[in-house]
Protein backbone atom coordinates (compact mmCIF):
# COMPACT_ATOMS: atom_id res chain seq x y z
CA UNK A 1 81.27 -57.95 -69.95
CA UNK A 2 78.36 -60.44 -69.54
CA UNK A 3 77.66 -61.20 -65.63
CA UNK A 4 78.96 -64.22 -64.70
CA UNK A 5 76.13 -64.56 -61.59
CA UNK A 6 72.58 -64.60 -63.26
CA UNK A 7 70.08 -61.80 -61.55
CA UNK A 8 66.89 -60.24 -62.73
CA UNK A 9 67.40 -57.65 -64.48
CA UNK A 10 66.59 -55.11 -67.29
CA UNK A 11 69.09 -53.43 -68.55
CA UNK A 12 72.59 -53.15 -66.81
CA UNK A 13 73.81 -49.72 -67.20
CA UNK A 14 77.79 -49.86 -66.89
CA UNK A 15 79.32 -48.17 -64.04
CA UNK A 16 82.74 -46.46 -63.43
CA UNK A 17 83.19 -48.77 -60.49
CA UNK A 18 83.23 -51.99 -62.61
CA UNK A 19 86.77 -51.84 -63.66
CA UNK A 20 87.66 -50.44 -59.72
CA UNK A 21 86.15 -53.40 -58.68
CA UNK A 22 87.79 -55.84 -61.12
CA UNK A 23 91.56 -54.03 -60.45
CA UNK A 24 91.09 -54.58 -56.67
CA UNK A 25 90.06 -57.94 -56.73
CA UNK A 26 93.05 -58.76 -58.91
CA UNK A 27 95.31 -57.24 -56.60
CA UNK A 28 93.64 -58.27 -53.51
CA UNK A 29 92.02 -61.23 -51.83
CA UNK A 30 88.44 -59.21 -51.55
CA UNK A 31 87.50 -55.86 -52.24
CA UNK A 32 84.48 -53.90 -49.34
CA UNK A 33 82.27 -51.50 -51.48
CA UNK A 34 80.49 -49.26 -49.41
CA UNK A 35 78.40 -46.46 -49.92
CA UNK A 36 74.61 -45.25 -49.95
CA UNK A 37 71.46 -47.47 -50.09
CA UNK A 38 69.90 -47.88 -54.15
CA UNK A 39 73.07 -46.14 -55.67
CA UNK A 40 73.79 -49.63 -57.20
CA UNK A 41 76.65 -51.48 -54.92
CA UNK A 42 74.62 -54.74 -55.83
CA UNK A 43 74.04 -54.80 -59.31
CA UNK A 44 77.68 -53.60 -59.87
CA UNK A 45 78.60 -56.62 -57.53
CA UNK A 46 76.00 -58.80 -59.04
CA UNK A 47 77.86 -58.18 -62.32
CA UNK A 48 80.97 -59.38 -61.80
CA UNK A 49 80.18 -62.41 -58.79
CA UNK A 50 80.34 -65.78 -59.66
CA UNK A 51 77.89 -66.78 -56.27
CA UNK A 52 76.07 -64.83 -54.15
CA UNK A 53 74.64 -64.51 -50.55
CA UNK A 54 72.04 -61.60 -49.59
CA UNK A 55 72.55 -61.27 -45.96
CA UNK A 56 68.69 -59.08 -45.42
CA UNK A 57 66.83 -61.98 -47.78
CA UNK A 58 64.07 -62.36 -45.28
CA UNK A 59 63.58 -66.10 -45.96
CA UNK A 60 67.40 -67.44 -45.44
CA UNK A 61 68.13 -64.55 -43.23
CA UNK A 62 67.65 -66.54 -39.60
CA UNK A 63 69.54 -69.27 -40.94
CA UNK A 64 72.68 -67.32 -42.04
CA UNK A 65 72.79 -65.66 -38.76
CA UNK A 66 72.34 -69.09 -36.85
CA UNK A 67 75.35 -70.24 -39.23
CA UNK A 68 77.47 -67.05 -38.44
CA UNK A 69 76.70 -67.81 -35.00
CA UNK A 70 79.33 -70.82 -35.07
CA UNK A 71 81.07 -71.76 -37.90
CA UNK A 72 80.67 -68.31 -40.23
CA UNK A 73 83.03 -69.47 -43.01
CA UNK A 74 80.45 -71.51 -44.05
CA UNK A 75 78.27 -69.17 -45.22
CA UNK A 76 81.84 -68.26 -47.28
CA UNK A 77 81.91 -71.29 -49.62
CA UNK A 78 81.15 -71.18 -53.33
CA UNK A 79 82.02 -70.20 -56.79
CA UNK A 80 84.42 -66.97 -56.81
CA UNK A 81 84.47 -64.02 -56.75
CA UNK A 82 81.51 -64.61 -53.69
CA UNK A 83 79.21 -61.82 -53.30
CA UNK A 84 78.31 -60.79 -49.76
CA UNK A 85 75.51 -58.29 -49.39
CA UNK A 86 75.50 -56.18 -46.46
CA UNK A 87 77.58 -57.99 -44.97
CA UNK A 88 77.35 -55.57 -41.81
CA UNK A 89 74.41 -57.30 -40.83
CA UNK A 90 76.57 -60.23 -39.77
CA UNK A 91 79.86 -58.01 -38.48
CA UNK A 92 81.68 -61.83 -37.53
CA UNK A 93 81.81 -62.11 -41.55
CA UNK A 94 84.30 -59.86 -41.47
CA UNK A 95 87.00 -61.42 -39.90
CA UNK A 96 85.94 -64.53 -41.10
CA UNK A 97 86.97 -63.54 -44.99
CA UNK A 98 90.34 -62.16 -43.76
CA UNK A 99 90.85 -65.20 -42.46
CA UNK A 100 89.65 -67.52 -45.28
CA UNK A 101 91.79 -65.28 -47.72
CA UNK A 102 95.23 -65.61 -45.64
CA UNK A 103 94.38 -69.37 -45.74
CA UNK A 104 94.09 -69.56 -49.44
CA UNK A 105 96.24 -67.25 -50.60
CA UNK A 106 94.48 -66.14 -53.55
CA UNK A 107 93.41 -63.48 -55.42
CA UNK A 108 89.89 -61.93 -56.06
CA UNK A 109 87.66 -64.38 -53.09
CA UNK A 110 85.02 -62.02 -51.96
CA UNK A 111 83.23 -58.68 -52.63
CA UNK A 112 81.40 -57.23 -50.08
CA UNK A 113 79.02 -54.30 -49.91
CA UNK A 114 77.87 -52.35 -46.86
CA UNK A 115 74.94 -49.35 -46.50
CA UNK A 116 76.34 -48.66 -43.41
CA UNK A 117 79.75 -48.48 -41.66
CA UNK A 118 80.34 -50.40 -38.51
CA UNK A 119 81.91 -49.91 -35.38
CA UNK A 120 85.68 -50.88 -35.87
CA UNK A 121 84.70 -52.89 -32.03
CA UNK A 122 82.69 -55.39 -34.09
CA UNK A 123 85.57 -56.82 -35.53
CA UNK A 124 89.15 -58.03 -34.15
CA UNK A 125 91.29 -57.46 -37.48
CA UNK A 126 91.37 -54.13 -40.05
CA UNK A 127 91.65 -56.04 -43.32
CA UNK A 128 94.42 -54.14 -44.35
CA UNK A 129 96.43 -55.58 -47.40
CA UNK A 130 93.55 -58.23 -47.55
CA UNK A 131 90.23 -56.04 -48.14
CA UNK A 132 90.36 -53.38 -50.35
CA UNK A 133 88.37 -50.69 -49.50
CA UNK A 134 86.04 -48.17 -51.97
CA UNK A 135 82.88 -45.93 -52.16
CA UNK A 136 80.44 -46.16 -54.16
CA UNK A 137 77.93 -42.89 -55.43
CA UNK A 138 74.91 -42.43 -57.09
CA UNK A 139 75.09 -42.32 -61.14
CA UNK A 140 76.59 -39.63 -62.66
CA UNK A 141 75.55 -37.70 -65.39
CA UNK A 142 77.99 -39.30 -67.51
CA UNK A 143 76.68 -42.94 -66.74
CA UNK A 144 73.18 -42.30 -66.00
CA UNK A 145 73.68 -41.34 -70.22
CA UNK A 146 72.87 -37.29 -69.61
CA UNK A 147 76.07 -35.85 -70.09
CA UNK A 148 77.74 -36.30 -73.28
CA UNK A 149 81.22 -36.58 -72.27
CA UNK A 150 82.71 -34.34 -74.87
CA UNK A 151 85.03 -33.26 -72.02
CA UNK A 152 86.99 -35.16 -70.11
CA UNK A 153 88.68 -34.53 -66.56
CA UNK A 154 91.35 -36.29 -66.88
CA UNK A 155 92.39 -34.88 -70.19
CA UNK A 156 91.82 -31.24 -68.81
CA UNK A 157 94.70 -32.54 -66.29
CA UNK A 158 96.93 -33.95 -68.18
CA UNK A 159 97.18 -31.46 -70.91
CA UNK A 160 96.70 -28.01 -69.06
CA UNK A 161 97.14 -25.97 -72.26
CA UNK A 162 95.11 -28.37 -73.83
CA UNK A 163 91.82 -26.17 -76.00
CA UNK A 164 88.11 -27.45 -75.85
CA UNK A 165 84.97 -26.87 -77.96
CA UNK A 166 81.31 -28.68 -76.42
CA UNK A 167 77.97 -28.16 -76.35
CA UNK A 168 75.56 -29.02 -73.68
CA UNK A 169 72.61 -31.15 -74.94
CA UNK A 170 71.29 -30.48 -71.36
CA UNK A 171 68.77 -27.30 -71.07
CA UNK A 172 68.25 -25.54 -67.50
CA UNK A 173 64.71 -27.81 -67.15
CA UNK A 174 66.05 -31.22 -67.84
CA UNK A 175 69.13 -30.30 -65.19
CA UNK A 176 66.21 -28.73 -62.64
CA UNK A 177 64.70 -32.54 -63.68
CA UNK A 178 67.95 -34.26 -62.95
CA UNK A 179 68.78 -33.06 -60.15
CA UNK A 180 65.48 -33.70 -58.39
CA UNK A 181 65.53 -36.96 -59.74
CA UNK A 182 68.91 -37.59 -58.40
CA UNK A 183 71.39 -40.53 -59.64
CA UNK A 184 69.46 -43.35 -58.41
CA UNK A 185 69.18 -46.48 -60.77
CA UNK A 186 66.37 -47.30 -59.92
CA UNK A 187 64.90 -44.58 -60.81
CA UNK A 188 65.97 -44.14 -64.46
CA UNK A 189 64.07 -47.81 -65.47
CA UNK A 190 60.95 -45.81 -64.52
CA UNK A 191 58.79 -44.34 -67.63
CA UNK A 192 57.04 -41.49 -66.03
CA UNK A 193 58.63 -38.68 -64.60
CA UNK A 194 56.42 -38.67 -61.40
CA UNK A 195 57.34 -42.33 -60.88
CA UNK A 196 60.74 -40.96 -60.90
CA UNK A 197 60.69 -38.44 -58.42
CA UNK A 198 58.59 -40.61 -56.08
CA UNK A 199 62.48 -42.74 -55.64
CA UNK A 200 64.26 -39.67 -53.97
CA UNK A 201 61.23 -39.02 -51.46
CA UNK A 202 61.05 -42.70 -50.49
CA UNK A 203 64.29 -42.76 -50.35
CA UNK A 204 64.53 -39.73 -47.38
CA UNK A 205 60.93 -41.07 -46.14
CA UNK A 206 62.88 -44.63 -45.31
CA UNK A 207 66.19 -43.17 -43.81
CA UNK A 208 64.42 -41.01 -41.53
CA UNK A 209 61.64 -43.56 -40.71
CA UNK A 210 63.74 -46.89 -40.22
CA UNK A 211 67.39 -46.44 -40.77
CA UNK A 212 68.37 -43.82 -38.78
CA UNK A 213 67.41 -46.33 -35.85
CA UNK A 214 69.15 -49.18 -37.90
CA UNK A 215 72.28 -48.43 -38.16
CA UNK A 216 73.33 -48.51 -34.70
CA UNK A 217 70.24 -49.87 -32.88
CA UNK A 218 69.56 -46.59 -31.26
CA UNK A 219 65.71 -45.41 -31.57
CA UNK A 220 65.32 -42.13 -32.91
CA UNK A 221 62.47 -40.57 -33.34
CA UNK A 222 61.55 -40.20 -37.41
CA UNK A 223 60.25 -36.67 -36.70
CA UNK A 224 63.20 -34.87 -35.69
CA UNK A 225 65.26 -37.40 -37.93
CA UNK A 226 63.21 -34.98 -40.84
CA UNK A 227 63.93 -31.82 -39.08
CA UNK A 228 67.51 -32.08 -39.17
CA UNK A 229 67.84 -33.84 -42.60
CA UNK A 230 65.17 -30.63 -43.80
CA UNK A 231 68.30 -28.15 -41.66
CA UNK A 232 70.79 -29.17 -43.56
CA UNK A 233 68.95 -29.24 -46.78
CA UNK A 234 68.12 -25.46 -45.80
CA UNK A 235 71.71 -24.83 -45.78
CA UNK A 236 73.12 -26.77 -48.23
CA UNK A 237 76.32 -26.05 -49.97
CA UNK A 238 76.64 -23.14 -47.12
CA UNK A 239 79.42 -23.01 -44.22
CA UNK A 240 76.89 -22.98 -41.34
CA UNK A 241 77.21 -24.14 -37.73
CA UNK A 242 76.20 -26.94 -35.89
CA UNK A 243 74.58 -24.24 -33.75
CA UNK A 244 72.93 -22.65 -36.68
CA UNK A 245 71.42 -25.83 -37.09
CA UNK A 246 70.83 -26.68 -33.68
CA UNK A 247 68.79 -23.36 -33.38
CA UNK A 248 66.91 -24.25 -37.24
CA UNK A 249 65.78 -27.20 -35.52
CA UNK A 250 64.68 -26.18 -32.16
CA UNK A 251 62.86 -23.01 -33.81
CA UNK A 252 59.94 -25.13 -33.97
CA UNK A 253 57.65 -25.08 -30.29
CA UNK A 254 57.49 -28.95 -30.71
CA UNK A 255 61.07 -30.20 -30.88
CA UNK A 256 63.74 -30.27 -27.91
CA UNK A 257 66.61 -31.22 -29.05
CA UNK A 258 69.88 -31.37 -27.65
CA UNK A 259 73.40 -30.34 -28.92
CA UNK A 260 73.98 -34.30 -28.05
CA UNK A 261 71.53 -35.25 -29.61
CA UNK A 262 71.78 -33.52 -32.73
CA UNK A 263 75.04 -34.94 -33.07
CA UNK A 264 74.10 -38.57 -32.60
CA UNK A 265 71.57 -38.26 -35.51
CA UNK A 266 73.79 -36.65 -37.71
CA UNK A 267 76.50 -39.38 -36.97
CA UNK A 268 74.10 -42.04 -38.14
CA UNK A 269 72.84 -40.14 -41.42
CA UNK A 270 76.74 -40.11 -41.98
CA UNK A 271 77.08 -43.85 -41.32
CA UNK A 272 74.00 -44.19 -43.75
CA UNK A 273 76.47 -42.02 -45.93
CA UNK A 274 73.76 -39.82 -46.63
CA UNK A 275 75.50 -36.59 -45.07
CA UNK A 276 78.97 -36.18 -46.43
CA UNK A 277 79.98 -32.84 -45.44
CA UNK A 278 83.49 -31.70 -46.87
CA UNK A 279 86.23 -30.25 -44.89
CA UNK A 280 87.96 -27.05 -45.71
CA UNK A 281 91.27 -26.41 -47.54
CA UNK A 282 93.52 -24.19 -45.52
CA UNK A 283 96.63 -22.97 -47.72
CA UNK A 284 99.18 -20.83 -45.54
CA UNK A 285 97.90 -17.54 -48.30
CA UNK A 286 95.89 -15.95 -45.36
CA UNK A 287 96.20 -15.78 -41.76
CA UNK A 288 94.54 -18.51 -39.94
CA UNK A 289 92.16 -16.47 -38.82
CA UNK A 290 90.74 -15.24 -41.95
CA UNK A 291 90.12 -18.65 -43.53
CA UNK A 292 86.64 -20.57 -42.97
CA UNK A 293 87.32 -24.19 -41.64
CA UNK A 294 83.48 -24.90 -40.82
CA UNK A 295 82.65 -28.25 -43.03
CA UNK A 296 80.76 -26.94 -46.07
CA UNK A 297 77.00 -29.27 -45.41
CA UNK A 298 76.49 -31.58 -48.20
CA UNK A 299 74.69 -34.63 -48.87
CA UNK A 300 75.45 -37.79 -51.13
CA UNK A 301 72.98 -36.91 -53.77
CA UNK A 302 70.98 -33.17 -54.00
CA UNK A 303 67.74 -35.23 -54.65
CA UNK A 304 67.12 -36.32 -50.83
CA UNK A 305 67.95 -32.24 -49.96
CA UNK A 306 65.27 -31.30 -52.91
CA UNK A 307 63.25 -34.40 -50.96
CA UNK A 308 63.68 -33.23 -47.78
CA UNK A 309 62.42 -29.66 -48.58
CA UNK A 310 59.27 -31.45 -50.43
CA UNK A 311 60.17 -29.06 -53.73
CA UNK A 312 59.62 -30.28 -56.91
CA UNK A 313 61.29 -29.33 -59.95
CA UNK A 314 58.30 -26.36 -60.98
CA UNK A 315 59.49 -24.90 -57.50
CA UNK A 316 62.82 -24.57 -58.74
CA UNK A 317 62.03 -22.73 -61.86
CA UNK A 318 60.94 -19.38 -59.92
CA UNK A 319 63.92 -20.13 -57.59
CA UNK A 320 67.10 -20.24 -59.45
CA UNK A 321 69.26 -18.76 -56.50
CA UNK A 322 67.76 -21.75 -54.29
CA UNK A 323 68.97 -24.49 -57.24
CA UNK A 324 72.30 -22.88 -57.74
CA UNK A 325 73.37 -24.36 -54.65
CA UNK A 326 71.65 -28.22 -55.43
CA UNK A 327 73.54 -27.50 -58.63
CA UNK A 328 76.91 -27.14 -56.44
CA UNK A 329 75.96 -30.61 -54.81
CA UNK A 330 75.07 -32.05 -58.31
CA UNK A 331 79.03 -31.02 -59.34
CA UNK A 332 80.55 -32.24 -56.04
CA UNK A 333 78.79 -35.53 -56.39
CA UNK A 334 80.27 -35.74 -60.42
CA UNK A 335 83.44 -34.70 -59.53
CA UNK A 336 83.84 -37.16 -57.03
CA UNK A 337 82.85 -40.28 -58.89
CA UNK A 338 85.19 -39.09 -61.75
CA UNK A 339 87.88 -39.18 -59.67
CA UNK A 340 86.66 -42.24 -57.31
CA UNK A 341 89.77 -44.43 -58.59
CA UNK A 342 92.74 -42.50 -57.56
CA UNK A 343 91.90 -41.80 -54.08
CA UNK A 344 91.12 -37.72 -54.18
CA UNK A 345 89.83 -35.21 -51.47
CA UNK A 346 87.40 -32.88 -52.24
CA UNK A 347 87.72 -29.57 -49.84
CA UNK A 348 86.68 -25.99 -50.38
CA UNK A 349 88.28 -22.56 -49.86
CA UNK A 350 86.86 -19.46 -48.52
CA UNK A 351 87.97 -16.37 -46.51
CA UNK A 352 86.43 -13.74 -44.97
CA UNK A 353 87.35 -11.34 -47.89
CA UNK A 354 84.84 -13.24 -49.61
CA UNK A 355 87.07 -15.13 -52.13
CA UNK A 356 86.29 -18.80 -52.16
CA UNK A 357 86.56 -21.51 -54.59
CA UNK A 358 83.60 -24.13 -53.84
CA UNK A 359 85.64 -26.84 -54.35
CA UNK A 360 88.86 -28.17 -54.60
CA UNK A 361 89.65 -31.55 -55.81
CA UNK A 362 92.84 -32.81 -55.04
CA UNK A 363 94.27 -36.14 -57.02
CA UNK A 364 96.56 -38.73 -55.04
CA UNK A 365 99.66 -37.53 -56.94
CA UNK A 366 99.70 -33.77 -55.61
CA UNK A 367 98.04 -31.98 -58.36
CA UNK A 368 95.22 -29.89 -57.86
CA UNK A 369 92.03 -28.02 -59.46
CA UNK A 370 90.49 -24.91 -58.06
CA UNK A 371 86.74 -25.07 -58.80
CA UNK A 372 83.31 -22.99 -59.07
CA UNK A 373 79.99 -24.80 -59.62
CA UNK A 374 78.02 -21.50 -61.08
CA UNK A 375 74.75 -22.44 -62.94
CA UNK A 376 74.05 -19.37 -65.03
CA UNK A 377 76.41 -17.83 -67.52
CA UNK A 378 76.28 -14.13 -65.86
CA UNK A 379 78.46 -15.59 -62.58
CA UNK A 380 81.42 -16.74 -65.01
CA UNK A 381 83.33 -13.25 -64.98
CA UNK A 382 83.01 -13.48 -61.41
CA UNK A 383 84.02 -16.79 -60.55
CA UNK A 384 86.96 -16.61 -63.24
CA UNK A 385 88.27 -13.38 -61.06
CA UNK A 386 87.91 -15.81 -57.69
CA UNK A 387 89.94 -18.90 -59.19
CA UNK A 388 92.52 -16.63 -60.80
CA UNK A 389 92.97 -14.03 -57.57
CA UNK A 390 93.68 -17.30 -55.44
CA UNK A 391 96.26 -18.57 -57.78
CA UNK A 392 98.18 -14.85 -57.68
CA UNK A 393 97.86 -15.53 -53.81
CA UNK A 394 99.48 -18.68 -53.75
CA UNK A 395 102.02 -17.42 -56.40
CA UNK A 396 102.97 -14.36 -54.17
CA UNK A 397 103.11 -16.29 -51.19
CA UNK A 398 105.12 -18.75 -52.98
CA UNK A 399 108.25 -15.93 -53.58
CA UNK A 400 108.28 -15.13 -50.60
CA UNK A 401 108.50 -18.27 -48.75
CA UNK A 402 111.48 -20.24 -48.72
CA UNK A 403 110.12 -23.16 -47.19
CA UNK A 404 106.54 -24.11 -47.14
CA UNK A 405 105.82 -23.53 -50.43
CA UNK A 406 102.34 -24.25 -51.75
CA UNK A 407 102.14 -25.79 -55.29
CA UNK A 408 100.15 -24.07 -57.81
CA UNK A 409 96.89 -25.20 -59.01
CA UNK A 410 97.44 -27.35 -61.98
CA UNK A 411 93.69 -26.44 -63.04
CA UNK A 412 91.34 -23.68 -63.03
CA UNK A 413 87.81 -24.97 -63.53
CA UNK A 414 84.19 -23.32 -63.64
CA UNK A 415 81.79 -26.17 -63.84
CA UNK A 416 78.33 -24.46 -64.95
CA UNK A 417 74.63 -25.37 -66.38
CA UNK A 418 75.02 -23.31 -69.38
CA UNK A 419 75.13 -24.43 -72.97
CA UNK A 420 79.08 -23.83 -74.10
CA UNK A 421 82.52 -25.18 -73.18
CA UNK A 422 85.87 -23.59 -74.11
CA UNK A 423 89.13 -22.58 -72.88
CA UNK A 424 88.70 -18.75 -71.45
CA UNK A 425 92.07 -16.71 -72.55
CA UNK A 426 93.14 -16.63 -68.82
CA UNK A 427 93.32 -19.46 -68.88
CA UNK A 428 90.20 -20.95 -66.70
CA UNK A 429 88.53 -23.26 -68.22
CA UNK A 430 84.67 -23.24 -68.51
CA UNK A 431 82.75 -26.60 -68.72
CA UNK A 432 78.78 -27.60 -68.73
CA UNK A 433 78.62 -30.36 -66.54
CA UNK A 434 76.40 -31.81 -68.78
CA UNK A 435 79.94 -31.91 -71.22
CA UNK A 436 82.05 -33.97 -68.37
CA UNK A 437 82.92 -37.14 -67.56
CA UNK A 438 86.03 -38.86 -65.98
């Protein structure tokens, strides 16, 4: 598809969002696509907008909010679809494209795109069956051009008994590389690989420095904006505590921090979309007390966790333990944008038995996959043993339950860094993530 709006650009490296994008706005009047600064809500925009309006360009940007100020639905005419970048900046725009699309009754107006959610206050009206609503990640593997895609999720559902053969083209150093590098466009028009890591630390540098204040107008001080983000980095991919953060934070004779106030700045790293913890799956297999429910810490992208800890991919090489769990992050962050179009929830099961399954991705039509993100090849027996011991669970429970029955997973996957895919003769099936795509 050549864009249709004319922007400066290289090379326009095609997104799975595109045709989300296009579907919504032929089903609704605009379509809101929100999601983390740099992972490429713009260009994808840019790509399919007829006009455009930047709401932070620094030279127009007094005049659109002077505009906004009293008539915004000017700043709405021209060609469509009409782009409207951050539109949070201007919350009144809001309500003034709900408005503009009841009145014309068409298809496919606006698209807007948002860094930052806003405070439902701002604006009088929801959007509902007007504004489509979707999130946007950083590349993939798959469309950042590093995973081959011999393997595809969506086939793995849809034909459970279905065999695969891959290979990995992806060694352990260029996934270290990766993942440090995280799935930032920006970054991958770079030549050098310094150049490319330098995107990830400016990336945590900025958040910490200016947005974290931003995005609500509260002033918070960058300092203890890094402490926290460098907490949760600490404990990535783990089950710990607010407190257990809390205390990480205040260990240091220079911070006082509040349980208050730790919570305010992880609110607005969430509104930045930068922390997206996931919840935890709770299946009636256990009593209530023996199943985790603390939210498993996680962050949009494992590069501004590798950022936030200053490591560099050398580090990682004498600390394979460490990157197993970035590599979790790295398959959490796949998963979900392979699944972004049919509305799925990523959760987690553990118990205090020790079985777990790090993740499990539910699809909007009730089928399910039980999941383990192990990097090296000598954790496969193990995790195979988890995912299968939690499907007897469910099973059992299932006979003896008349009512309340719990379907069975319809998948049993062990994403890993290794070289080989195939179909295990349990039954589980074991795929390089470096193979996947949606």
């Amino acid at each position: 598809m050549q864009p249709k709006y004319k922007y400066n650009i290289m090379e326009y490296l095609e997104r799975m969002a595109d045709s989300q994008i296009q579907e919504r706005l032929n089903a609704f009047g605009a379509v809101l696509i929100e999601g983390p600064k740099w992972c490429g809500k713009t260009t994808s925009a840019e790509h399919i907008a007829a006009s455009v309006i930047k709401l932070q360009d620094t030279e127009m940007r007094a005049q659109y909010i002077a505009t906004a100020a009293t008539n915004p639905a000017l700043l709405l005419r021209g060609a469509t679809p009409r782009l409207i970048d951050e539109w949070q900046d201007i919350p009144a725009l809001w309500d003034a494209v709900r408005s503009t699309v009841d009145s014309r009754g068409l298809e496919g107006q606006f698209i807007l795109t948002g860094s930052n959610t806003v405070d439902k206050s701002q604006t009088l009206h929801s959007g509902n069956g007007r504004i489509s609503q979707m999130e946007m990640l950083p590349m993939s593997l798959w469309e950042s051009k590093e995973s081959n895609g011999e393997i595809s999720l969506k086939d793995l559902f849809d034909n459970p008994q279905i065999n695969i053969e891959a290979v990995s083209d992806v060694d352990i150093d260029q996934l270290i590389f990766i993942t440090c590098r995280g799935g930032w466009p920006a970054s991958l028009r770079l030549r050098d690989d310094k150049s490319k890591l330098m995107v990830a630390k400016n990336y945590f540098r900025t958040a910490c420095k200016e947005d974290v204040s931003r995005v609500d107008g509260v002033s918070r001080d960058e300092k203890l904006a890094r402490m926290i983000l460098r907490s949760y980095a600490r404990n990535i991919s783990t089950l710990a505590k607010k407190t257990t953060l809390l205390a990480d934070v205040s260990a240091s004779e220079e911070i006082d921090c509040s349980m208050d106030t730790f919570t305010s700045y992880v609110k607005a790293f969430e509104k930045l979309f930068i922390i997206q913890d996931i919840g935890a799956w709770c299946p009636a297999v256990r009593s209530k007390d023996a199943i985790r429910n603390t939210p498993k810490r996680s962050f949009c992208d494992p590069s501004i966790a590798v950022a936030a800890l200053q490591m560099t991919p050398s580090s990682f090489t004498t600390q394979l333990k460490t990157f197993g769990f970035m590599f979790e992050q790295l398959c959490i962050r796949d998963l979900k944008a392979y699944t972004s179009d049919i509305d799925t929830h990523v959760g987690y099961y553990h118990d205090r038995y020790g079985l777990e399954a790090d993740v499990v991705l539910h699809l909007n039509d009730g089928r399910y996959a039980l999941i383990e993100c192990k990097l090296g090849s000598g954790e496969i027996e193990l995790a195979a043993k988890h995912l299968l011991e939690l499907k007897r669970l469910i099973a059992e429970h299932n006979k003896t339950e008349k009512q309340n029955k719990i379907r069975e997973p319809d998948l049993l996957l062990i994403l890993t860094g290794g070289m080989y895919g195939y179909r295990r003769a349990d039954g589980v099936y074991v795929v390089p993530l470096a193979c996947l795509k949606n």
